[in-house]
PDB file of N, CA and C in Angstrom:
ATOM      1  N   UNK A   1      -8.783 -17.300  -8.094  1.00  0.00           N
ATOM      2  CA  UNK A   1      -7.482 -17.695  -8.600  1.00  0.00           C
ATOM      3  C   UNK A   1      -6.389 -17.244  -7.620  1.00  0.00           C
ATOM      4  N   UNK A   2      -5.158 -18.131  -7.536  1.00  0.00           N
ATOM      5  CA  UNK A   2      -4.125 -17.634  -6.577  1.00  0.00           C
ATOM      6  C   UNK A   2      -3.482 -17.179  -7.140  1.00  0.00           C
ATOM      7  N   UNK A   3      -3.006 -15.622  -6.283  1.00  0.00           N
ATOM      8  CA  UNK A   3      -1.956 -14.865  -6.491  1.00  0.00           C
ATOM      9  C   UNK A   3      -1.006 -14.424  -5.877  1.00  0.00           C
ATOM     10  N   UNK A   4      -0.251 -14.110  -6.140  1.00  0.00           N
ATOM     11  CA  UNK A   4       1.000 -13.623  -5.114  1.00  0.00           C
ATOM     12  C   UNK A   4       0.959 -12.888  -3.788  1.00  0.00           C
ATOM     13  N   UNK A   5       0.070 -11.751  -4.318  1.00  0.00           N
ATOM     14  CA  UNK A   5      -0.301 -10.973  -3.884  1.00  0.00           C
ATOM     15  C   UNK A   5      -1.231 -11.734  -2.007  1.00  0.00           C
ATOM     16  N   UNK A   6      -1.882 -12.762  -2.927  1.00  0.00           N
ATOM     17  CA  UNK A   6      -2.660 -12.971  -1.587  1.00  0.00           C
ATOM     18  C   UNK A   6      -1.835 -13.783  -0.515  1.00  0.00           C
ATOM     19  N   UNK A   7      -0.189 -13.696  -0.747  1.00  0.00           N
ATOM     20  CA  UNK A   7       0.502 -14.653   0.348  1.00  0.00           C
ATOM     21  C   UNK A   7       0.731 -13.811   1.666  1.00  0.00           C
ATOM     22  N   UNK A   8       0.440 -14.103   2.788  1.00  0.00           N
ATOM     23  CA  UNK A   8       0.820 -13.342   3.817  1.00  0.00           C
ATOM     24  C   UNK A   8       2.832 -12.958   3.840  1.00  0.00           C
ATOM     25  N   UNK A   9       3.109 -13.979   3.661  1.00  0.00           N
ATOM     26  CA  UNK A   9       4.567 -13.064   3.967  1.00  0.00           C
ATOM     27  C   UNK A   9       5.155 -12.542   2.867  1.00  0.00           C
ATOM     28  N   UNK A  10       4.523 -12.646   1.614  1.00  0.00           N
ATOM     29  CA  UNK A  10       4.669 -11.368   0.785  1.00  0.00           C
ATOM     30  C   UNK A  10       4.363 -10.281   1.020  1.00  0.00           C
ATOM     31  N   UNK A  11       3.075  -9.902   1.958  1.00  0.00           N
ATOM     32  CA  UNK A  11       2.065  -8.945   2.306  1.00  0.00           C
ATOM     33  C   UNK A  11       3.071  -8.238   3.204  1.00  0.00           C
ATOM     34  N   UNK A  12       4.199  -9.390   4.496  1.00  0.00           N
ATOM     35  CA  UNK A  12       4.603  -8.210   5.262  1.00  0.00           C
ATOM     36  C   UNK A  12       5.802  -8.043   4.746  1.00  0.00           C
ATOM     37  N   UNK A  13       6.464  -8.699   3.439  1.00  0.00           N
ATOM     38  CA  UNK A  13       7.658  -7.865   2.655  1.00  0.00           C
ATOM     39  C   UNK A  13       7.478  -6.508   2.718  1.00  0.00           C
ATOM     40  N   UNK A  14       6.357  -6.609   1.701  1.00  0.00           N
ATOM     41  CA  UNK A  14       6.321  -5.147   1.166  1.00  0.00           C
ATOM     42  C   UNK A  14       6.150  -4.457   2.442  1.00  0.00           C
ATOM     43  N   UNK A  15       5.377  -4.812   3.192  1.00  0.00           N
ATOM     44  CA  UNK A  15       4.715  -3.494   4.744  1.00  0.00           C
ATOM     45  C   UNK A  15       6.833  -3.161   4.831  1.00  0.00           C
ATOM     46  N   UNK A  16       7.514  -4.103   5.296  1.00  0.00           N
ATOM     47  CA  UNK A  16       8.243  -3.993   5.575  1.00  0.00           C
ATOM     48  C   UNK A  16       9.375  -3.450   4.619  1.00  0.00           C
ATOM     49  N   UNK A  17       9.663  -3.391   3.413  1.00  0.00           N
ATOM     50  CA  UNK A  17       9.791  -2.780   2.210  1.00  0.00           C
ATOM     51  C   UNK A  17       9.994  -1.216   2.229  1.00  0.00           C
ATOM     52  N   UNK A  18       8.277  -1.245   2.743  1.00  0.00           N
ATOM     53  CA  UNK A  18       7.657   0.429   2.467  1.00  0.00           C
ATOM     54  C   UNK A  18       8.241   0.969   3.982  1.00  0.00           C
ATOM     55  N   UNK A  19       8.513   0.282   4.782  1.00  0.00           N
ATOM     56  CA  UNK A  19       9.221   1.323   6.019  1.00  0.00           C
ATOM     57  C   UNK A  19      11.007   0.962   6.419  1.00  0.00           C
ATOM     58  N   UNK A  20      11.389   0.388   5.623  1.00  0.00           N
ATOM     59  CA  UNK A  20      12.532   0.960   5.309  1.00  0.00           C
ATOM     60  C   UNK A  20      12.894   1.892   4.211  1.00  0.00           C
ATOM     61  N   UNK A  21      12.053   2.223   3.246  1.00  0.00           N
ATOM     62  CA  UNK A  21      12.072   3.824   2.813  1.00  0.00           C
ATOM     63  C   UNK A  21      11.819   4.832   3.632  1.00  0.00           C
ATOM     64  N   UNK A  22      10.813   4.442   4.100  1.00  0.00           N
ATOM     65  CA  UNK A  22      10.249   5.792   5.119  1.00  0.00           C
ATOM     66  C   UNK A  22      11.657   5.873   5.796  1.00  0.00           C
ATOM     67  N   UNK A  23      11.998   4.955   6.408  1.00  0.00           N
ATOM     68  CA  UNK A  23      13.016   4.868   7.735  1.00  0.00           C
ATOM     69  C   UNK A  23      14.480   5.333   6.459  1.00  0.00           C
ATOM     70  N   UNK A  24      14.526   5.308   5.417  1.00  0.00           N
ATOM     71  CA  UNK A  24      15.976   5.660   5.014  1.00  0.00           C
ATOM     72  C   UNK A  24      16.082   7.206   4.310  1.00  0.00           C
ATOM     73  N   UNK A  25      14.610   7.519   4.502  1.00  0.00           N
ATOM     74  CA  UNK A  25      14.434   8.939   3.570  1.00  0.00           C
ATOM     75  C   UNK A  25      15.439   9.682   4.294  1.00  0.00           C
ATOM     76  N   UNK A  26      16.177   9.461   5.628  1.00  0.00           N
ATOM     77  CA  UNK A  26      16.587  10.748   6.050  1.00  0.00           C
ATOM     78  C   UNK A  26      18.040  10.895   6.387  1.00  0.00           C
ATOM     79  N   UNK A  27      18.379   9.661   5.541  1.00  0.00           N
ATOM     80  CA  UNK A  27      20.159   8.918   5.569  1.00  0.00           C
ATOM     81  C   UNK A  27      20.816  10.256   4.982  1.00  0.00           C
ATOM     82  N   UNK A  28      21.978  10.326   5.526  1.00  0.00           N
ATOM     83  CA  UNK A  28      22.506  11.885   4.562  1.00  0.00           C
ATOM     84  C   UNK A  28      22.361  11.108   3.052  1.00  0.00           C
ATOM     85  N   UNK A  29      22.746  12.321   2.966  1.00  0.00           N
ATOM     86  CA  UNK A  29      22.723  13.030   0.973  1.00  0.00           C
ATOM     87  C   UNK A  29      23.700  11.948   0.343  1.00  0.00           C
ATOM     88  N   UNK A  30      24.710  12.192   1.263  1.00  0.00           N
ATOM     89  CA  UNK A  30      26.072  11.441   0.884  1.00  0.00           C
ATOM     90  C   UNK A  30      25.954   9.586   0.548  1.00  0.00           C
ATOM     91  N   UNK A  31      24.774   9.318   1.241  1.00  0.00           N
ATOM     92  CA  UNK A  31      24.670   7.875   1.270  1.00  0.00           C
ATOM     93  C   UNK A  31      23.874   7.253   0.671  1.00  0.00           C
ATOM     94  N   UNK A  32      23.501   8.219  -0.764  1.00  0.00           N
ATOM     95  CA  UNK A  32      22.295   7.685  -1.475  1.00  0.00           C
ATOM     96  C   UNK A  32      22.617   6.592  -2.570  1.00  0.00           C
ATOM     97  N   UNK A  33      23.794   7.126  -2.674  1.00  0.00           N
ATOM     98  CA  UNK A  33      24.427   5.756  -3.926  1.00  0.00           C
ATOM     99  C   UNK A  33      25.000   4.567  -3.113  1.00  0.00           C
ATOM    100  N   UNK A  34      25.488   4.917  -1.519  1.00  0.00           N
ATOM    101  CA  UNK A  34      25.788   3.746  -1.112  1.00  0.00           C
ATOM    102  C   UNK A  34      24.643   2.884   0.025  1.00  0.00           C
ATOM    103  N   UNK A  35      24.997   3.189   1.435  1.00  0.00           N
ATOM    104  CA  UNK A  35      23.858   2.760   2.503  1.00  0.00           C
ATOM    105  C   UNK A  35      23.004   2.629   2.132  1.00  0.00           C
ATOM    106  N   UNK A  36      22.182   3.462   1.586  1.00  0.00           N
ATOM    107  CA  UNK A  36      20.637   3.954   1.374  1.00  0.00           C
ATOM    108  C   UNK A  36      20.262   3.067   0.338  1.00  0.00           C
ATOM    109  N   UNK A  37      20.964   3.222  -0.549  1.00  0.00           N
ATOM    110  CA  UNK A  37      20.724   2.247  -2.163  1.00  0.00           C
ATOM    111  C   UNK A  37      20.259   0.830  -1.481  1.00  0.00           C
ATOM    112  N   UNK A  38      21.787   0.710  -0.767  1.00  0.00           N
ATOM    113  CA  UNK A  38      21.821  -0.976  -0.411  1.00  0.00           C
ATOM    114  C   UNK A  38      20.945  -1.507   0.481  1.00  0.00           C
ATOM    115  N   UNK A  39      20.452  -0.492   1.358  1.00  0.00           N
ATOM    116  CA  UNK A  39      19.439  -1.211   2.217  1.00  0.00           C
ATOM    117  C   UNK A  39      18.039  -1.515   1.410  1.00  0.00           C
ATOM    118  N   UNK A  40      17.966  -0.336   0.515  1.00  0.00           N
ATOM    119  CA  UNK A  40      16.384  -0.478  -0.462  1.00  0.00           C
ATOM    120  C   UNK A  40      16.869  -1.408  -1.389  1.00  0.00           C
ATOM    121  N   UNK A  41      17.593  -1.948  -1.628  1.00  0.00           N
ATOM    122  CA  UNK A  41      18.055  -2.731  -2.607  1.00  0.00           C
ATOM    123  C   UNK A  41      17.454  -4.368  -1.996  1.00  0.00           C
ATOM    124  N   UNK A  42      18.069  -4.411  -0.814  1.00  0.00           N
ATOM    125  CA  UNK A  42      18.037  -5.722  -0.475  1.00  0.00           C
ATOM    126  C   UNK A  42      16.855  -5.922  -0.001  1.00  0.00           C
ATOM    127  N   UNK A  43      15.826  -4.854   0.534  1.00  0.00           N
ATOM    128  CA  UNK A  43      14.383  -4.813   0.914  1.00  0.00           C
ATOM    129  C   UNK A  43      13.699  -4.961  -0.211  1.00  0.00           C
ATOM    130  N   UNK A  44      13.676  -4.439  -1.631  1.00  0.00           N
ATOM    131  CA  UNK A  44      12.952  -4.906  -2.409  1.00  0.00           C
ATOM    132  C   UNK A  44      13.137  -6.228  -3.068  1.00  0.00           C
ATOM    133  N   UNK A  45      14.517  -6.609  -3.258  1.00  0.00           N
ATOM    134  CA  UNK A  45      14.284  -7.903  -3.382  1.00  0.00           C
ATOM    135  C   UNK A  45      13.682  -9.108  -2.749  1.00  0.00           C
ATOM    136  N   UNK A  46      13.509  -8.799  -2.039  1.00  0.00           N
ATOM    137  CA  UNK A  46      12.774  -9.919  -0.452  1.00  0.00           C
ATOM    138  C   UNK A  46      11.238  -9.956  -1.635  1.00  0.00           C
ATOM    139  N   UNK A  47      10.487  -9.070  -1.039  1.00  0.00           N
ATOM    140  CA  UNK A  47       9.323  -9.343  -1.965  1.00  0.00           C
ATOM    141  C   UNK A  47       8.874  -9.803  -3.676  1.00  0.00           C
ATOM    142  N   UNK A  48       9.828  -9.026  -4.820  1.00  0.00           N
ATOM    143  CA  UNK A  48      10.221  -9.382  -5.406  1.00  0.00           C
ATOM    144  C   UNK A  48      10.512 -10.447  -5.826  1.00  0.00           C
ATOM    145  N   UNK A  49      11.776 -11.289  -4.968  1.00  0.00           N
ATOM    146  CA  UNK A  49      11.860 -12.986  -5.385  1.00  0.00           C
ATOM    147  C   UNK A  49      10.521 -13.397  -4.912  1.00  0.00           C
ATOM    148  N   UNK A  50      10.140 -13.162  -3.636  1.00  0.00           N
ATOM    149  CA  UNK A  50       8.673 -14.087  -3.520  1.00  0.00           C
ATOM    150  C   UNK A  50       7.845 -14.100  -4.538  1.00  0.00           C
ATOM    151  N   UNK A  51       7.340 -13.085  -5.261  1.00  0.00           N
ATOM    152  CA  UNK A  51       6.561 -12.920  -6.338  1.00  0.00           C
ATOM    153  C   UNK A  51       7.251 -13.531  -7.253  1.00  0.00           C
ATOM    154  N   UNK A  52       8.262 -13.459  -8.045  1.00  0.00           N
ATOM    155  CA  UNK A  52       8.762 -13.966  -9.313  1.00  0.00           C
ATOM    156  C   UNK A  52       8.740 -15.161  -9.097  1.00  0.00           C
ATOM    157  N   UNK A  53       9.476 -16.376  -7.803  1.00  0.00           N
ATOM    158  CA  UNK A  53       9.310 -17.322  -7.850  1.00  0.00           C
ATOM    159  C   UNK A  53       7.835 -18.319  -7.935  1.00  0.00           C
ATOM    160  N   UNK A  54       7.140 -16.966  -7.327  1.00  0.00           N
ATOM    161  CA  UNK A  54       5.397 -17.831  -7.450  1.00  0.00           C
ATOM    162  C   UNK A  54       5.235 -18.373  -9.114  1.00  0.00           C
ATOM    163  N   UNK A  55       5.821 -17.198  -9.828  1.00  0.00           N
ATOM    164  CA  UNK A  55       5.232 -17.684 -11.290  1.00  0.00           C
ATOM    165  C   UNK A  55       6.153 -18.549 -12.040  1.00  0.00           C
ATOM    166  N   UNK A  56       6.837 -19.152 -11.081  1.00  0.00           N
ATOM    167  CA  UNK A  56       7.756 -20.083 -12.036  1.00  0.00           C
ATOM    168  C   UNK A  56       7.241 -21.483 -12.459  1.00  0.00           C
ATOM    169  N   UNK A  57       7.568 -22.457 -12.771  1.00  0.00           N
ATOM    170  CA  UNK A  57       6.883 -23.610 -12.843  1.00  0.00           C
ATOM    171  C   UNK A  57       6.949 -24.898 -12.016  1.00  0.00           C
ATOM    172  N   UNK A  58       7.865 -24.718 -11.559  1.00  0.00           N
ATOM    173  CA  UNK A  58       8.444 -25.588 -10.594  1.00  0.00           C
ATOM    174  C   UNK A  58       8.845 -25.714  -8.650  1.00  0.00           C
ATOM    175  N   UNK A  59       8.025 -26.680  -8.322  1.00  0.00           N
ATOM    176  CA  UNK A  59       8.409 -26.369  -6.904  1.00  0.00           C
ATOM    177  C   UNK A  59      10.070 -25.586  -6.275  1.00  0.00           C
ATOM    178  N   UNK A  60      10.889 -26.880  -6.951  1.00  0.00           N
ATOM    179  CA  UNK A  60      12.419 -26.461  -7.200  1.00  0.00           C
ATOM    180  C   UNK A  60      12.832 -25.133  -7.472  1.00  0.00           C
ATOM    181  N   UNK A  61      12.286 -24.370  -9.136  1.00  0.00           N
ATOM    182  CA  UNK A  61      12.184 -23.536  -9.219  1.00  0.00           C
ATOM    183  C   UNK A  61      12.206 -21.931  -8.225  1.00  0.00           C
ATOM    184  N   UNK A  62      10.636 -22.492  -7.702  1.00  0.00           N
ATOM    185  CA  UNK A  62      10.431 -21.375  -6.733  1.00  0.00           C
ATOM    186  C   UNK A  62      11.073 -21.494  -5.260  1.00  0.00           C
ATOM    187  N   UNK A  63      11.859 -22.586  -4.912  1.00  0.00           N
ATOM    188  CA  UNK A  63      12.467 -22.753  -3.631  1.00  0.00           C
ATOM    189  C   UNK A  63      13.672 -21.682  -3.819  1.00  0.00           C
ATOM    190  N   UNK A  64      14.086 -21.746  -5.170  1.00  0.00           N
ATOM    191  CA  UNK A  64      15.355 -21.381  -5.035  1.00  0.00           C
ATOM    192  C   UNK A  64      15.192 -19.756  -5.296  1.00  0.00           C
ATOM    193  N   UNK A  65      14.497 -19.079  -5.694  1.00  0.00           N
ATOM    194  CA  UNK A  65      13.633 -17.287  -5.473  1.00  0.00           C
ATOM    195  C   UNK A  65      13.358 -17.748  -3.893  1.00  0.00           C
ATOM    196  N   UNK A  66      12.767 -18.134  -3.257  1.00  0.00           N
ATOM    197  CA  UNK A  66      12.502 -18.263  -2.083  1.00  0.00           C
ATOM    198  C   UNK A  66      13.817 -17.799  -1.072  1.00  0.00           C
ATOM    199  N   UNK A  67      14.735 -18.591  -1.317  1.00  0.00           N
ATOM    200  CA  UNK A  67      15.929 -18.687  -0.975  1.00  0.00           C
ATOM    201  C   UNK A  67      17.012 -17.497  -1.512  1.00  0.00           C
ATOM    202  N   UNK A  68      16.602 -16.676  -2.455  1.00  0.00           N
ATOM    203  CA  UNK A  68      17.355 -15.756  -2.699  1.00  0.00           C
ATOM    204  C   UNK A  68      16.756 -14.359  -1.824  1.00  0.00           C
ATOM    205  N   UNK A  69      15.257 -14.099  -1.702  1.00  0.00           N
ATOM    206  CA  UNK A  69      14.445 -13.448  -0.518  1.00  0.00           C
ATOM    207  C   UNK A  69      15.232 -14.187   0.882  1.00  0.00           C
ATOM    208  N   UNK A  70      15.406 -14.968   1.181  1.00  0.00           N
ATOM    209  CA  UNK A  70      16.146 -15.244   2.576  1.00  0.00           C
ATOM    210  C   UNK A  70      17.473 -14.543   2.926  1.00  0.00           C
ATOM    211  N   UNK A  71      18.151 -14.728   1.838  1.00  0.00           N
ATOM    212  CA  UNK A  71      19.244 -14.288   1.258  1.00  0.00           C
ATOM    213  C   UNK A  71      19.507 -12.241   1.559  1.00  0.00           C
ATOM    214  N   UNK A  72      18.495 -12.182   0.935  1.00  0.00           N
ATOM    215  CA  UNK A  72      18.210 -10.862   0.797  1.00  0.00           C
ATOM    216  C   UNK A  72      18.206 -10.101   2.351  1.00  0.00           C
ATOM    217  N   UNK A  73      17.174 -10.687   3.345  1.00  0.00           N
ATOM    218  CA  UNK A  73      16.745 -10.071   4.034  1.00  0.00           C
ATOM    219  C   UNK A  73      17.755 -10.617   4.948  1.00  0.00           C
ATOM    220  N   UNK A  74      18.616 -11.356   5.160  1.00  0.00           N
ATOM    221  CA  UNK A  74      20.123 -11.715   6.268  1.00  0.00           C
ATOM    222  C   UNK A  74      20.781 -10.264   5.559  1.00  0.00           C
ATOM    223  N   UNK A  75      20.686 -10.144   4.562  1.00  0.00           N
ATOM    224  CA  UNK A  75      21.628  -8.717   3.791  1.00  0.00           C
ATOM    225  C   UNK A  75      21.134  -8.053   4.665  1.00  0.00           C
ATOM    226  N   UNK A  76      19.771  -7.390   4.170  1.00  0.00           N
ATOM    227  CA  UNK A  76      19.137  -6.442   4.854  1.00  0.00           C
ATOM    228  C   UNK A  76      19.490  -5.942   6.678  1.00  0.00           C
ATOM    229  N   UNK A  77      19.267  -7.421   7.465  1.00  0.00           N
ATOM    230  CA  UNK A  77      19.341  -7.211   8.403  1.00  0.00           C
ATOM    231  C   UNK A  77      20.332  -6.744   8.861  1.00  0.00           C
ATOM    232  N   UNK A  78      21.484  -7.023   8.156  1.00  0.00           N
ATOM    233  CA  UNK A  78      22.855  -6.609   8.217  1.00  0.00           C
ATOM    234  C   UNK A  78      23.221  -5.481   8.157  1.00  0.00           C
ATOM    235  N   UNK A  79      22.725  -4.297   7.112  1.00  0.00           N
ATOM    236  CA  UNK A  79      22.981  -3.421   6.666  1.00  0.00           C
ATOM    237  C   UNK A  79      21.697  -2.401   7.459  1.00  0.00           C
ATOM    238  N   UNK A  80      20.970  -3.166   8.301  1.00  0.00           N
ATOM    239  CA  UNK A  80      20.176  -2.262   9.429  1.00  0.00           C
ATOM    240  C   UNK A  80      21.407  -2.137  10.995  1.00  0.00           C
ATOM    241  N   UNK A  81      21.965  -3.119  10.780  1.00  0.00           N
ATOM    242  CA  UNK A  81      22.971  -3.000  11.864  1.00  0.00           C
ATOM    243  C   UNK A  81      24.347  -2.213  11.869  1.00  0.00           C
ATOM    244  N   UNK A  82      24.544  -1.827  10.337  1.00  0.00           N
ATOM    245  CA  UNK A  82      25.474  -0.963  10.081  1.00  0.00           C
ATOM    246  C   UNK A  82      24.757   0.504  10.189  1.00  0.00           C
ATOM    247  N   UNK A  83      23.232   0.906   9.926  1.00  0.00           N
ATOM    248  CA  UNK A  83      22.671   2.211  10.064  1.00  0.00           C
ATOM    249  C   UNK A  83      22.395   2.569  11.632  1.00  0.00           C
ATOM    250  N   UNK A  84      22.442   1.627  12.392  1.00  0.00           N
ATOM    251  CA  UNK A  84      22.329   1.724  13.472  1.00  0.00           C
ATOM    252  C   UNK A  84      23.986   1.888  14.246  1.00  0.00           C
ATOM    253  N   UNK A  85      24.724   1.109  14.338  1.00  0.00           N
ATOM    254  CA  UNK A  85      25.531   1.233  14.338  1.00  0.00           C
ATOM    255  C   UNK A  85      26.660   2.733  13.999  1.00  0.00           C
ATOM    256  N   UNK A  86      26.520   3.354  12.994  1.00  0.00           N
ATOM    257  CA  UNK A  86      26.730   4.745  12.440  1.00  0.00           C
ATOM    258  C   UNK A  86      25.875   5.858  12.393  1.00  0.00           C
ATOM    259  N   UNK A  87      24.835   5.507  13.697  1.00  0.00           N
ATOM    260  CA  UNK A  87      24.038   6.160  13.841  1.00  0.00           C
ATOM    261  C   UNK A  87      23.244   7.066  13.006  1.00  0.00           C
ATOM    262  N   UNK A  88      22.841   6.185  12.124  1.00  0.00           N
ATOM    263  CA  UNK A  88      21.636   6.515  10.783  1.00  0.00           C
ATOM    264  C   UNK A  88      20.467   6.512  11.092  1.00  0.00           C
ATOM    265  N   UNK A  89      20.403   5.196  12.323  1.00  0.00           N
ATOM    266  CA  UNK A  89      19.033   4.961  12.416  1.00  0.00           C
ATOM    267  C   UNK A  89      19.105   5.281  14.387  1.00  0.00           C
ATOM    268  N   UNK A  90      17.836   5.609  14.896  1.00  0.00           N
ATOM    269  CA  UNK A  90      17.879   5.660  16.260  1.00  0.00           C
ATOM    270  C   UNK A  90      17.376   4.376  16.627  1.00  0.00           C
ATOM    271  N   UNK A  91      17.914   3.439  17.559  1.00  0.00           N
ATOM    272  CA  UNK A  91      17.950   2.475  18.357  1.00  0.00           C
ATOM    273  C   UNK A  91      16.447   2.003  18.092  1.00  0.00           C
ATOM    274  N   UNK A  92      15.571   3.210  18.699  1.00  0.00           N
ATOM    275  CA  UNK A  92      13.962   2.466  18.338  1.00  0.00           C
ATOM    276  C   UNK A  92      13.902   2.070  17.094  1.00  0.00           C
ATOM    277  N   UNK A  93      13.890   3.046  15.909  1.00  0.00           N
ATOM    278  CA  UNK A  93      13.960   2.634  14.520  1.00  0.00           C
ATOM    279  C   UNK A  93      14.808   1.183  14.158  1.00  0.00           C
ATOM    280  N   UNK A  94      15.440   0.757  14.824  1.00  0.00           N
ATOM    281  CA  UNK A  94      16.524   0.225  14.218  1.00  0.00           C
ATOM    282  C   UNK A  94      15.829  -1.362  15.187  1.00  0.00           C
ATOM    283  N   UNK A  95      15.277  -0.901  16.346  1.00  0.00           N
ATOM    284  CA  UNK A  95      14.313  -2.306  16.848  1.00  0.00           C
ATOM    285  C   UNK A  95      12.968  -2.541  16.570  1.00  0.00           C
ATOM    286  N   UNK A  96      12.201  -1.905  15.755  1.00  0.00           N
ATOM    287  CA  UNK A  96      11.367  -2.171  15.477  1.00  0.00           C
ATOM    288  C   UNK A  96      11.592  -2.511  13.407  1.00  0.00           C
ATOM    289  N   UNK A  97      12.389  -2.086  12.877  1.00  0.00           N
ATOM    290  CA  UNK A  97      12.699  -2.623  11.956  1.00  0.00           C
ATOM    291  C   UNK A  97      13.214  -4.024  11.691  1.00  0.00           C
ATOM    292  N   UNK A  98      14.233  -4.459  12.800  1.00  0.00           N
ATOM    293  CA  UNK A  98      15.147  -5.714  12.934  1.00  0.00           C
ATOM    294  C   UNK A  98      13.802  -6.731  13.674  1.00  0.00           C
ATOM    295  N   UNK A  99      12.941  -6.198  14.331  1.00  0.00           N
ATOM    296  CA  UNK A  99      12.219  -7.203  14.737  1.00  0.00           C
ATOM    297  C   UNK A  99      11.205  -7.239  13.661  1.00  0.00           C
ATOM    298  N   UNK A 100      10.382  -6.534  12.798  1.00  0.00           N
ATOM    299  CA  UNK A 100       9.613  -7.098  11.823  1.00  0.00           C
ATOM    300  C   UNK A 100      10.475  -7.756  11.059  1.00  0.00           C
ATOM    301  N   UNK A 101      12.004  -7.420  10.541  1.00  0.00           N
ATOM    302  CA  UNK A 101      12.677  -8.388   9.890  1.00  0.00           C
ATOM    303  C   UNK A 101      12.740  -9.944  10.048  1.00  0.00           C
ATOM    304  N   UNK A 102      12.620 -10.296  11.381  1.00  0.00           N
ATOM    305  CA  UNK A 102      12.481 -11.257  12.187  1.00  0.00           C
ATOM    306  C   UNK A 102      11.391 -12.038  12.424  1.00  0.00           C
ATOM    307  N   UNK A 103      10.462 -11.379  12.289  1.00  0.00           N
ATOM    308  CA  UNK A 103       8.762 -11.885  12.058  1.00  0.00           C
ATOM    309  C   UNK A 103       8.697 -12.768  10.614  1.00  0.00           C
ATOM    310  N   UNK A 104       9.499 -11.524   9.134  1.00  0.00           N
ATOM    311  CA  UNK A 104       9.574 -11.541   8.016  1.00  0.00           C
ATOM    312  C   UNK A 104      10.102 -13.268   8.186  1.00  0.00           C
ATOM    313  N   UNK A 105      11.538 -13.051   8.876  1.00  0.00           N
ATOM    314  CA  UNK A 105      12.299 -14.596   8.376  1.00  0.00           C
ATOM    315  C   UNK A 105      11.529 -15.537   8.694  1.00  0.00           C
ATOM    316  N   UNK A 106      10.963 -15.855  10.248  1.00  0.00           N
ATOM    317  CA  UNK A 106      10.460 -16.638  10.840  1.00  0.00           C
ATOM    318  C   UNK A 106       8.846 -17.174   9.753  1.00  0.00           C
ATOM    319  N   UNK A 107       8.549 -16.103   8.792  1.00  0.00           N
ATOM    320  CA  UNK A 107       7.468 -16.566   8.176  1.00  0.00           C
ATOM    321  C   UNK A 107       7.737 -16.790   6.853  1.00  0.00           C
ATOM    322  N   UNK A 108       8.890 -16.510   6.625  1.00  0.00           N
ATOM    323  CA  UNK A 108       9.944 -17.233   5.336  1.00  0.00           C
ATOM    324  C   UNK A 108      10.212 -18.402   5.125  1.00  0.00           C
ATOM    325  N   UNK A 109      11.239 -18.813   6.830  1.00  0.00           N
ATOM    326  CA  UNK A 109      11.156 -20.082   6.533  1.00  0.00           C
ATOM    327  C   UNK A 109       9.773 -21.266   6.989  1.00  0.00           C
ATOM    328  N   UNK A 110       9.194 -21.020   7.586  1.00  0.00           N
ATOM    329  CA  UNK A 110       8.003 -21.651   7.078  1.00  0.00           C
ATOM    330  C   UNK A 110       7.102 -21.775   6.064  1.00  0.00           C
ATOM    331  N   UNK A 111       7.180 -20.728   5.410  1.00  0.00           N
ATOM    332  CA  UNK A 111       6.822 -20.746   3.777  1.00  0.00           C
ATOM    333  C   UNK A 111       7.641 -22.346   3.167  1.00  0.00           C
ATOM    334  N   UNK A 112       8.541 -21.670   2.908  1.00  0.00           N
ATOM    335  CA  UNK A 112      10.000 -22.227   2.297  1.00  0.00           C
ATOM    336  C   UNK A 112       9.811 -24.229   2.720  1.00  0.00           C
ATOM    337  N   UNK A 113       9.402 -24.461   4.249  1.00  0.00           N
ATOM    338  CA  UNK A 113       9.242 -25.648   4.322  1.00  0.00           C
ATOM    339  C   UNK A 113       7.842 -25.891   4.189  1.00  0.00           C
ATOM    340  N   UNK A 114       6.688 -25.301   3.723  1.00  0.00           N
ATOM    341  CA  UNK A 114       5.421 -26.098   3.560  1.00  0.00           C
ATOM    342  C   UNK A 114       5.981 -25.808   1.540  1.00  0.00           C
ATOM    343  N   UNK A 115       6.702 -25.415   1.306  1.00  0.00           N
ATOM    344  CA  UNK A 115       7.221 -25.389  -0.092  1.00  0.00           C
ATOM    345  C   UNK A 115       7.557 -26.857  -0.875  1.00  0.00           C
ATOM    346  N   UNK A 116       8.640 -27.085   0.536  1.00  0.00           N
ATOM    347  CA  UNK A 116       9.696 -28.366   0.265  1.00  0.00           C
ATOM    348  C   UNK A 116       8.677 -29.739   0.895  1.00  0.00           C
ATOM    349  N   UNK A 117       8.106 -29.229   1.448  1.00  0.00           N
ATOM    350  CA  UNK A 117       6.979 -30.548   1.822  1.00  0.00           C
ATOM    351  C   UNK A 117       5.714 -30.842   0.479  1.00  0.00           C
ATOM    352  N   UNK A 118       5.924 -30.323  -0.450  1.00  0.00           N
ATOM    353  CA  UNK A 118       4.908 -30.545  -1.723  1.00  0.00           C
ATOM    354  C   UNK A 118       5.545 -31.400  -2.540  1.00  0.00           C
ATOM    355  N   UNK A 119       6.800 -31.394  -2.445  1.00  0.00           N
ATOM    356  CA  UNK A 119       7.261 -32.661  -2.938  1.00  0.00           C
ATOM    357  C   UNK A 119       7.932 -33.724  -3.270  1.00  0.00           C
TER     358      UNK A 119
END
C-alpha cells in the first residue's frame, strides 16, 4: 500500500527538518520565541503539508498542500539567510543547509508537476 512515508522528497524534508534543529539548537536563548521558532516552524511544515496533502482526495486538493510546502521552504530559505547573515549560523552550516534546501525545491517541483500531469 502507498504511503507518505515512502515518497522520496518527503524522506529528504524530514532529513532536512531534523538538521535544522540540530543546526538551531545553539541560536541564543534570546531567539527561541523568535529566529529559532521561525526557522523550525517553516521546516516542519515542508514535510507536514507533503504528508497531509497525500491524504486528501483530490489531485487539486493535494497540489495546493504541495504548494504551501513550497511556500514554506522559500520561508525557510529565507530565514537561513537571516541566521547566516547575523551570524547564527557559520557560512559552512548555512551552505550546506541552503543547498539541501535546494535539492529539497528542485525535487518539489517535480513532484508538484508529475502531480499536475495526472490530470
Amino acid at each position: 500500500m502507498s504511503n507518505f512515508r515512502n515518497l522520496h522528497v518527503w524522506q529528504k524534508a524530514m532529513t532536512l527538518t531534523t538538521n535544522i534543529y540540530f543546526s538551531t539548537k545553539y541560536f541564543p536563548k534570546e531567539e527561541i520565541f523568535g529566529l529559532t521558532a521561525q526557522i523550525r516552524r517553516s521546516a516542519i511544515s515542508i514535510p507536514s503539508n507533503i504528508a497531509e496533502g497525500f491524504g486528501r482526495e483530490s489531485n487539486k486538493e493535494y497540489l495546493r498542500f504541495l504548494n504551501v510546502s513550497m511556500a514554506s521552504l522559500f520561508e525557510l530559505q529565507t530565514q537561513l539567510e537571516i541566521g547566516k547573515n547575523i551570524e547564527y549560523l557559520t557560512e559552512q552550516e548555512f551552505n550546506k543547509l541552503y543547498e539541501d534546501s535546494r535539492e529539497l525545491e528542485r525535487m518539489l517541483v517535480a513532484f508538484i508537476n508529475r502531480i499536475r500531469e495526472r490530470d
